[in-house]
Protein backbone atom coordinates (compact mmCIF):
# COMPACT_ATOMS: atom_id res chain seq x y z
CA UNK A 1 -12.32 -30.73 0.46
CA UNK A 2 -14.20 -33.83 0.20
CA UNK A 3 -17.92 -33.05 -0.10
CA UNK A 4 -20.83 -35.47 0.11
CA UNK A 5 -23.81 -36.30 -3.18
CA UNK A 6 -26.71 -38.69 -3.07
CA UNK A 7 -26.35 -42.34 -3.66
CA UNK A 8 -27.99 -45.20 -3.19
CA UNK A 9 -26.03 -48.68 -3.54
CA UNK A 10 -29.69 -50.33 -4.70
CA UNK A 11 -30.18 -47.21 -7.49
CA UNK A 12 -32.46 -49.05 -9.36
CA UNK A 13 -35.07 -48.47 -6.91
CA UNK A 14 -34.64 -44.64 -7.91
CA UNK A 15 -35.71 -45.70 -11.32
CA UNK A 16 -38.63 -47.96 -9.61
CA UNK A 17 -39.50 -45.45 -6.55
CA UNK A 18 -40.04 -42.27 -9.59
CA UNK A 19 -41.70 -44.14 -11.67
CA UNK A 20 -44.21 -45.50 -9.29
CA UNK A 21 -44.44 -41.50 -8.01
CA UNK A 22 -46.04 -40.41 -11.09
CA UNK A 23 -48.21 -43.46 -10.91
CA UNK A 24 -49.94 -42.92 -7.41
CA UNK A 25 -51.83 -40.19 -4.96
CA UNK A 26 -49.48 -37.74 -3.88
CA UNK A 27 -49.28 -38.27 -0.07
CA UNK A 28 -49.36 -36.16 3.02
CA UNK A 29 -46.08 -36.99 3.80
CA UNK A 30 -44.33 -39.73 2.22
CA UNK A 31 -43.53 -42.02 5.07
CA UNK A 32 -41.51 -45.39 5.12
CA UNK A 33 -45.38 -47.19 5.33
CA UNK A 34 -46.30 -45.04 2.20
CA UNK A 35 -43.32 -46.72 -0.31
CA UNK A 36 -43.76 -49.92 1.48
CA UNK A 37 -47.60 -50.07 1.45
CA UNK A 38 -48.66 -47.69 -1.52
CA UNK A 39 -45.28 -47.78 -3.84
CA UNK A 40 -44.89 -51.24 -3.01
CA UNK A 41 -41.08 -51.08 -2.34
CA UNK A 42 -40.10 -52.84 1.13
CA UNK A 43 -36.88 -54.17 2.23
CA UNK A 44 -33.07 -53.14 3.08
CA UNK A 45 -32.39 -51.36 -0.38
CA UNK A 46 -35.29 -49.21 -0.55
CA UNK A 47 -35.05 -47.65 2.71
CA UNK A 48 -33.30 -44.67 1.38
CA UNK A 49 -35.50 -43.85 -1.31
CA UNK A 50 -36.51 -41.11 1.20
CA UNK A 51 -33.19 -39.38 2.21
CA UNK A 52 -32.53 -39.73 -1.39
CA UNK A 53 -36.17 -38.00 -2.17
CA UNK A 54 -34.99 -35.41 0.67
CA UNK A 55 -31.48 -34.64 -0.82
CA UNK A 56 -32.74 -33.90 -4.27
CA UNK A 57 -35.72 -31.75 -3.27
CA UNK A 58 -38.49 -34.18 -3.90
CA UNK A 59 -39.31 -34.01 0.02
CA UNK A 60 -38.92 -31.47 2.25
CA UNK A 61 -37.03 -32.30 5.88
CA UNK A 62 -40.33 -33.49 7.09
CA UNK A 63 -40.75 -36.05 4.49
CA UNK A 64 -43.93 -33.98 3.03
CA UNK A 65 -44.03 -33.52 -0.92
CA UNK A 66 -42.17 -30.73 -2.12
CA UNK A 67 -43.56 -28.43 -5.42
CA UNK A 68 -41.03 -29.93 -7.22
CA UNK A 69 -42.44 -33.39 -6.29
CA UNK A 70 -45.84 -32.15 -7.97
CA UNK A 71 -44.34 -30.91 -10.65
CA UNK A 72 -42.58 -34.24 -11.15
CA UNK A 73 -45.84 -35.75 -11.35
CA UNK A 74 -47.44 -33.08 -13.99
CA UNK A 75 -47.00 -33.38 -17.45
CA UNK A 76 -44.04 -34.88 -19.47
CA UNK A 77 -42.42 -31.40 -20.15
CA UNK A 78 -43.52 -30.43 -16.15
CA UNK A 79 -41.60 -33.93 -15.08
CA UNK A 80 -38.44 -33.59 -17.12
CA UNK A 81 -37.90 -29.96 -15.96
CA UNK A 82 -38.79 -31.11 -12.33
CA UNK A 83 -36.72 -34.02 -12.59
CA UNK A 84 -33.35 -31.85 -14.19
CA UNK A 85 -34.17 -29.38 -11.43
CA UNK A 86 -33.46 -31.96 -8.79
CA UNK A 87 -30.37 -33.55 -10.23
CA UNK A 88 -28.88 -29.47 -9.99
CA UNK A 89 -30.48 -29.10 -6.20
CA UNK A 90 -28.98 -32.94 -4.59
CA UNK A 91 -25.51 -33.26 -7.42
CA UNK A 92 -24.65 -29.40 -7.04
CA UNK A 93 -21.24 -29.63 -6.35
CA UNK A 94 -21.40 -31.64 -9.36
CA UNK A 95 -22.51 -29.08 -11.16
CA UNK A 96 -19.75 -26.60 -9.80
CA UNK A 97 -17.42 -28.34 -11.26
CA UNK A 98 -19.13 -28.64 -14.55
CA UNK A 99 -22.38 -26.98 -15.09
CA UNK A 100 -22.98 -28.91 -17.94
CA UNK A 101 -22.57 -32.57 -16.00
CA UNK A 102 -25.27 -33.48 -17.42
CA UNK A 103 -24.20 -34.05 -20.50
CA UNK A 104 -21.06 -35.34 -20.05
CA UNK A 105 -19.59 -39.03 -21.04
CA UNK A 106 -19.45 -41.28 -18.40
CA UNK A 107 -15.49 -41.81 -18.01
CA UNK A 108 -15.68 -37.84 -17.10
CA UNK A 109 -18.99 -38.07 -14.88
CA UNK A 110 -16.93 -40.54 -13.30
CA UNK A 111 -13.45 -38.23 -13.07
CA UNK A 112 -15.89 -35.67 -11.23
CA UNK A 113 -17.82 -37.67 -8.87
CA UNK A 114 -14.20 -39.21 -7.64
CA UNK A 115 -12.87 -35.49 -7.63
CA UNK A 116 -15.58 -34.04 -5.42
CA UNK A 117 -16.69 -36.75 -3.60
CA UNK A 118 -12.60 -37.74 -2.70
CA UNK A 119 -13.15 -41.35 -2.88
CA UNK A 120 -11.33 -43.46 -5.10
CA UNK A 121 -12.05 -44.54 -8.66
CA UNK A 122 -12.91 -48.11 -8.41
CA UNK A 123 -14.97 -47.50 -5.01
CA UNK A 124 -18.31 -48.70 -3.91
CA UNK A 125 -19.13 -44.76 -3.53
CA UNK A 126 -18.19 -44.11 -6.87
CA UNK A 127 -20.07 -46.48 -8.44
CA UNK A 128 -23.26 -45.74 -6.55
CA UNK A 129 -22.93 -42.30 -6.90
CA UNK A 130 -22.53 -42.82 -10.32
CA UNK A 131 -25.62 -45.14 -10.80
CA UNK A 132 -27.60 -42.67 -8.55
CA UNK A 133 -26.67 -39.80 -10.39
CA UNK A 134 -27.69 -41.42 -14.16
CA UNK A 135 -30.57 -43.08 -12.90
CA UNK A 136 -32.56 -39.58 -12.01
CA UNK A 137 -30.73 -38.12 -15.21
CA UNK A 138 -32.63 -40.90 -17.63
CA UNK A 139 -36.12 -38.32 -16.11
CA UNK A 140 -34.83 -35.29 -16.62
CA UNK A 141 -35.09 -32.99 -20.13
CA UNK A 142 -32.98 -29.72 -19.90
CA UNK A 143 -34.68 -28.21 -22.31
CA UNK A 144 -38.43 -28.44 -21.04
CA UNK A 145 -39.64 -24.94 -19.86
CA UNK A 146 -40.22 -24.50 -16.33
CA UNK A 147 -43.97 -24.21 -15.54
CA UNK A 148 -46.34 -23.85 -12.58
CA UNK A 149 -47.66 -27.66 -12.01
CA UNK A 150 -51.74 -27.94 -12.04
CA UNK A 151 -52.50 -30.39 -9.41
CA UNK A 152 -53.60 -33.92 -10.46
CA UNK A 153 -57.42 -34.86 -10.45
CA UNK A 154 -56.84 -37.08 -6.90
CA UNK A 155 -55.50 -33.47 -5.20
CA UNK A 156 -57.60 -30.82 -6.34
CA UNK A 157 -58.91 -28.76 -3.35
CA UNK A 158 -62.62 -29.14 -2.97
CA UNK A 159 -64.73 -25.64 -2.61
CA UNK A 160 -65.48 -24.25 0.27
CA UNK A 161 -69.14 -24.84 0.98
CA UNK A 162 -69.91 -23.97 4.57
CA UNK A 163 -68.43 -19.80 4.43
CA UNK A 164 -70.99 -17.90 5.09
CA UNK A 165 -71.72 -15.36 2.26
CA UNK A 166 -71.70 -11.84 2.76
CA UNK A 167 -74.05 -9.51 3.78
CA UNK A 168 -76.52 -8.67 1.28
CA UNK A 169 -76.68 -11.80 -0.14
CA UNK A 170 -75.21 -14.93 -2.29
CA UNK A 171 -71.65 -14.27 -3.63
CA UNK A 172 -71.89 -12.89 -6.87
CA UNK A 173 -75.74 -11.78 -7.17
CA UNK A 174 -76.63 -8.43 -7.88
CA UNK A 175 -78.25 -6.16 -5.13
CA UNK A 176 -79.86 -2.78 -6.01
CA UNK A 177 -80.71 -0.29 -3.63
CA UNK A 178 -83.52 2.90 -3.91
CA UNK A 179 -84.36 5.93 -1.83
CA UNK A 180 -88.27 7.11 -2.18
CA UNK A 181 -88.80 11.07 -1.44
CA UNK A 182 -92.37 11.52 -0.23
CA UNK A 183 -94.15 15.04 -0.07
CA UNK A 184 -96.92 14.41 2.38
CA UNK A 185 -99.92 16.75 2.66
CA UNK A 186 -100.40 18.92 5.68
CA UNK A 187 -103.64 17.30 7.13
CA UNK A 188 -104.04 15.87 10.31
CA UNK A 189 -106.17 12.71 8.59
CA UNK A 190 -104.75 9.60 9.80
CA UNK A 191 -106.75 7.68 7.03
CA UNK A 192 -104.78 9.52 4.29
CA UNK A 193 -101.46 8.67 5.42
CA UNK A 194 -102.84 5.14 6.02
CA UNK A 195 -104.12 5.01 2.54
CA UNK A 196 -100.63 6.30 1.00
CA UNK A 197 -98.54 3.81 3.04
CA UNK A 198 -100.73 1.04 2.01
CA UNK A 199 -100.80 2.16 -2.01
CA UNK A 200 -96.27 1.89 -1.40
CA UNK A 201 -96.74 -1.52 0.39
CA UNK A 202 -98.78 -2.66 -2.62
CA UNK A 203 -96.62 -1.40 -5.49
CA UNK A 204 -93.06 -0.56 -4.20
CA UNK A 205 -92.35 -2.78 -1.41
CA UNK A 206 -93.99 -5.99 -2.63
């Protein structure tokens, strides 16, 4: 049964649209006005930069940024592993074929992309599927460890500066509490227990 992969007849703008990626602010959602304004990618053949983003787990359905789109735009080793993460999630029937598609030569890649996708050799589909498939490959590394991305400087979460702390007092301070046991005489002198509550208020309390 004939299944369908992600292509893109234009596929160097896959090249141009991951490259740029790393490059800028990580968007809300990565709308057609984001590549066109911020990527600087307009025209017929980018236009599917964005399914193609979707299909390989860059994007979620919504077109927001996925983890794996973070990751992407970490450090080399977190890119690579991001990047050969997403050629397993959009080429997977690729890869059930041959898990190790990846690395093989192109006349093969080739074989496989015509067997799954049912198209024939010399097609348009082929090749574009083809072209697709390397140009996300040429970002991947197979052999980076997979690691929890840090956000960039642009995306770090401020504090939050208007939560009220908790009772007591500032987060983090240290609040000690005392009991005082007092034996009063038996006298019916108001002036001594005026003269013992004002010796506390003086000393204790202050």
């Amino acid at each position: 049964m004939a299944e369908s992969i992600p292509y893109m007849t234009a596929y160097g703008n896959i090249t141009k649209a991951l490259e740029k990626i790393k490059a800028a602010q990580t968007p809300p959602r990565f709308t057609q006005d984001f590549l066109e304004t911020r990527l600087d990618m307009s025209g017929g053949g980018a236009r599917p930069v964005i399914p193609f983003l979707k299909r390989t787990g860059f994007l979620g359905s919504d077109g927001s940024p996925t983890e794996l789109y973070r990751r992407f735009r970490g450090t080399d080793a977190q890119s690579g592993a991001a990047a050969a993460e997403a050629l397993r999630i959009g080429y997977a029937p690729l890869y059930q074929v041959n898990e190790y598609v990846h690395e093989a030569k192109d006349s093969d890649l080739k074989k496989i992309i015509t067997q799954v996708t049912g198209s024939e050799d010399e097609s348009a589909v082929v090749k574009a599927a083809f072209g697709s498939f390397k140009a996300l490959r040429a970002f991947a590394n197979f052999d980076a460890p997979v690691t929890e991305a840090e956000p960039p400087p642009d995306e770090v979460i401020p504090a939050v500066r208007d939560a009220a702390p908790p009772p007591g007092g500032a987060v983090g301070s240290l609040r000690l509490g005392y009991t005082i046991n007092l034996n009063l005489p038996a006298t019916s002198d108001i002036a001594v227990f005026d003269a013992i509550f004002k010796s506390l208020r003086e000393h204790l309390l202050s």
